[in-house]
Protein backbone atom coordinates (compact mmCIF):
# COMPACT_ATOMS: atom_id res chain seq x y z
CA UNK A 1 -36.61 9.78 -19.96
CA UNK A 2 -34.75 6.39 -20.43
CA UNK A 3 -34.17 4.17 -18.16
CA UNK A 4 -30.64 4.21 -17.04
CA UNK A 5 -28.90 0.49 -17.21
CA UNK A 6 -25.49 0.04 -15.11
CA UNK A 7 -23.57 -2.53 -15.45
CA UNK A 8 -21.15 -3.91 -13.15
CA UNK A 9 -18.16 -6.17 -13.68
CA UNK A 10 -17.75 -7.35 -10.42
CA UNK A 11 -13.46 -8.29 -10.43
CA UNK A 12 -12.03 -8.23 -6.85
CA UNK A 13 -15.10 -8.70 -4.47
CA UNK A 14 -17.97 -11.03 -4.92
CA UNK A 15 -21.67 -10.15 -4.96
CA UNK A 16 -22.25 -10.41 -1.04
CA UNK A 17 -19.55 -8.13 -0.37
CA UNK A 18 -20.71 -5.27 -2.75
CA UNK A 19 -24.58 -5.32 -3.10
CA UNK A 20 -25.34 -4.26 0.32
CA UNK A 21 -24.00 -1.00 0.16
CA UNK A 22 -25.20 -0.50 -3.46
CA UNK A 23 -28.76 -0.99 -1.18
CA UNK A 24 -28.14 1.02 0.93
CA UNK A 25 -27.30 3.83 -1.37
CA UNK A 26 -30.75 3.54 -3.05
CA UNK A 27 -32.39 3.62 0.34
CA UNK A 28 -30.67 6.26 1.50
CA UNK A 29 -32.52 8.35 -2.01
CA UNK A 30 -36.06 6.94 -0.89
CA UNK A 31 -35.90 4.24 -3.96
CA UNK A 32 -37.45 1.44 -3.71
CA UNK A 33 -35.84 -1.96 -5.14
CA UNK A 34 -36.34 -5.37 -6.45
CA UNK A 35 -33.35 -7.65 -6.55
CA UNK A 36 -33.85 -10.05 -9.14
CA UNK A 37 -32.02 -13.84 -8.69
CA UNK A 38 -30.78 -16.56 -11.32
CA UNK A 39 -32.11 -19.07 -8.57
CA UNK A 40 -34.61 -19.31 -5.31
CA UNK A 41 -31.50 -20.51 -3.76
CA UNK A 42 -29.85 -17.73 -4.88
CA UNK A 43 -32.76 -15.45 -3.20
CA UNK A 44 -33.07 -18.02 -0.26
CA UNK A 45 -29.23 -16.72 0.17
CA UNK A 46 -29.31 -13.36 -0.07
CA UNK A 47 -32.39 -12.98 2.27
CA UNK A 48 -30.01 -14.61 4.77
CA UNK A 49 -27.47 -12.44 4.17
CA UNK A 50 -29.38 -9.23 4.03
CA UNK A 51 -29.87 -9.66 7.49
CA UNK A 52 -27.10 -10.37 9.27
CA UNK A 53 -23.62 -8.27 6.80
CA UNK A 54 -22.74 -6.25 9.22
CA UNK A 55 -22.69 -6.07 12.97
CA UNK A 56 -24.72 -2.82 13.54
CA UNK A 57 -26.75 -2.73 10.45
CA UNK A 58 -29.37 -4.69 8.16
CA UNK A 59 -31.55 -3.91 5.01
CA UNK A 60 -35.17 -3.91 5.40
CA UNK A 61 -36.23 -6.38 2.59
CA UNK A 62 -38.57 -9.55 1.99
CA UNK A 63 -39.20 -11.77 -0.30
CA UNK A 64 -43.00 -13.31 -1.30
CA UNK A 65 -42.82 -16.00 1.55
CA UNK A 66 -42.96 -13.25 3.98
CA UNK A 67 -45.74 -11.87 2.92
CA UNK A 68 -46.69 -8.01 2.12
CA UNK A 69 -44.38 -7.91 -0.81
CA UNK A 70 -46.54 -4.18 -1.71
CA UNK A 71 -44.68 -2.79 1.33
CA UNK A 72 -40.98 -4.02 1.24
CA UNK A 73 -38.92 -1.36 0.49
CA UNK A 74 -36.20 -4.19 -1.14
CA UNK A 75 -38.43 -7.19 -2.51
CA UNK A 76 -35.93 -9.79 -3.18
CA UNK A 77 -37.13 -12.73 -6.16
CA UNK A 78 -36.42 -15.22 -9.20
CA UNK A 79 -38.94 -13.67 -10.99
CA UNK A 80 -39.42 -11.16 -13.27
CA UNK A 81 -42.45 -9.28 -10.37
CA UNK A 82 -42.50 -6.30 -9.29
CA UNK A 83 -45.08 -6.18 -6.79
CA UNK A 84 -43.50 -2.67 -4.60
CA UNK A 85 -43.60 -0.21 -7.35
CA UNK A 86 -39.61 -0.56 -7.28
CA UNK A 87 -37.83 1.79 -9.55
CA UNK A 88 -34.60 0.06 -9.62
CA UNK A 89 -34.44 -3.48 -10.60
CA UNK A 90 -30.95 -5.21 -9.94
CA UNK A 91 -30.35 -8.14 -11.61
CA UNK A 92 -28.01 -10.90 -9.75
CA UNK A 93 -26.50 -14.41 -10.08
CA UNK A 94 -27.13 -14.78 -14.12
CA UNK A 95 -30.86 -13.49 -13.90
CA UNK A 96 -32.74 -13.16 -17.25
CA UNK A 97 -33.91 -9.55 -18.06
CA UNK A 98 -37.50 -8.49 -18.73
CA UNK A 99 -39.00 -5.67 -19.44
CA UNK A 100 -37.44 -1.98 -18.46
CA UNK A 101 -40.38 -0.14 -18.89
CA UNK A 102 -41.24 1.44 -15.06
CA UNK A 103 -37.89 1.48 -13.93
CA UNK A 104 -35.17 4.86 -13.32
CA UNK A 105 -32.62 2.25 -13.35
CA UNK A 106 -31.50 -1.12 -13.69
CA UNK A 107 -27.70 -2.35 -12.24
CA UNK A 108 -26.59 -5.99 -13.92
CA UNK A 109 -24.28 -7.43 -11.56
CA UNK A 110 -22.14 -10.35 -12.79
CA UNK A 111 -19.07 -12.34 -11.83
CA UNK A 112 -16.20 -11.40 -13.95
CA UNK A 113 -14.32 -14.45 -13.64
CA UNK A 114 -17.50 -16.49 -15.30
CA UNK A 115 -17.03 -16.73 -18.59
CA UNK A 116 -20.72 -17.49 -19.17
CA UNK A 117 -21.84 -14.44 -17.30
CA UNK A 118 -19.72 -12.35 -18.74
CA UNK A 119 -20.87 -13.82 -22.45
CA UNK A 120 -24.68 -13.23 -20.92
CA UNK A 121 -23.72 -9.80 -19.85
CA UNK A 122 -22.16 -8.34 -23.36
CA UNK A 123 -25.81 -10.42 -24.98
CA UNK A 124 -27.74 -8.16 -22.30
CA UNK A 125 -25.70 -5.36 -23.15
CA UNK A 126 -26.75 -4.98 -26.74
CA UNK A 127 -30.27 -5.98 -25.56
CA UNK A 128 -30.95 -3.03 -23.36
CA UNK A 129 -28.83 -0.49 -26.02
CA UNK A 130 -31.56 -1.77 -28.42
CA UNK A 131 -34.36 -0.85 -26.42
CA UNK A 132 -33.13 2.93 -26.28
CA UNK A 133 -31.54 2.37 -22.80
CA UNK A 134 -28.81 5.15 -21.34
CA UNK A 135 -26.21 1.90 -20.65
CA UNK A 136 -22.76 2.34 -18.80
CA UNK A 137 -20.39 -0.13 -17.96
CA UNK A 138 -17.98 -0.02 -14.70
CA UNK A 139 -15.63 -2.32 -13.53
CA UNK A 140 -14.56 -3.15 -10.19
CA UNK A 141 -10.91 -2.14 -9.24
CA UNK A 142 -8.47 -4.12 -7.13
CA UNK A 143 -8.87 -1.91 -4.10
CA UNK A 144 -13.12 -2.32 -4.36
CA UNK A 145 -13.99 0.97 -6.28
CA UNK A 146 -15.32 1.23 -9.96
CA UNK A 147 -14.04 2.73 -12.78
CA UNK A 148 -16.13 3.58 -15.62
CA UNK A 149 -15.04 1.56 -18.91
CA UNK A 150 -18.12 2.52 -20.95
């Protein structure tokens, strides 16, 4: 089976407001994930943030400084690891692609008011179509949902 490669064009709502619940979703099916970063600060960030989004909830998640990366069921990095068996990779804040092989799925998240990461995103686009990849495209609406483009 291919691996299935989402991307979304994130419009109205930035990164921080959307990813959590895209976790969630993917804990919520037993997957286990690795959130790929442009930047350690970007992963420094997000491990922050993970924690504390909403009042009366939190995703479960680590990143290699805390150790026991094997058993994190989100394993957030810069790097192209995968050291919990994750079968979704999502890649955030202009993070390069590597290899899809092992993964269900991979979700590209990028910042539709960046031209660069948009001109990354259409590059990464025909990448993963080229390695035989089932690729769809959504963009975010005004109100927060997606629509599927492609």
């Amino acid at each position: 089976m291919a691996t299935e490669v989402l991307f979304y064009h994130l419009m109205s709502q930035p990164l921080e407001a959307v990813l959590p619940g895209l976790l969630l979703k993917c804990l919520e099916r037993d997957w286990t994930v690795v959130v790929q970063c442009g930047s350690q600060d970007r992963v420094a960030a997000l491990d922050a943030h993970l924690w504390s989004f909403s009042d009366d909830s939190f995703l479960p998640h680590g990143t290699a400084a805390d150790g026991l990366a094997e058993h994190q069921p989100i394993y957030l990095t810069d790097g192209e690891e995968n050291p919990n068996g994750a079968e979704v990779r999502f890649l955030v804040g202009r993070a390069r692609p590597g290899s899809i092989d092992g993964y269900s799925r991979i979700v590209v998240m990028f910042d539709g008011e960046n031209p660069d990461a948009l001109a990354e995103a259409r590059s990464h686009w025909k990448m993963f179509k080229g390695q035989g990849a089932e690729v769809t495209y959504w963009q975010q609406k005004a109100n927060g949902g997606w629509e599927r483009k492609a």
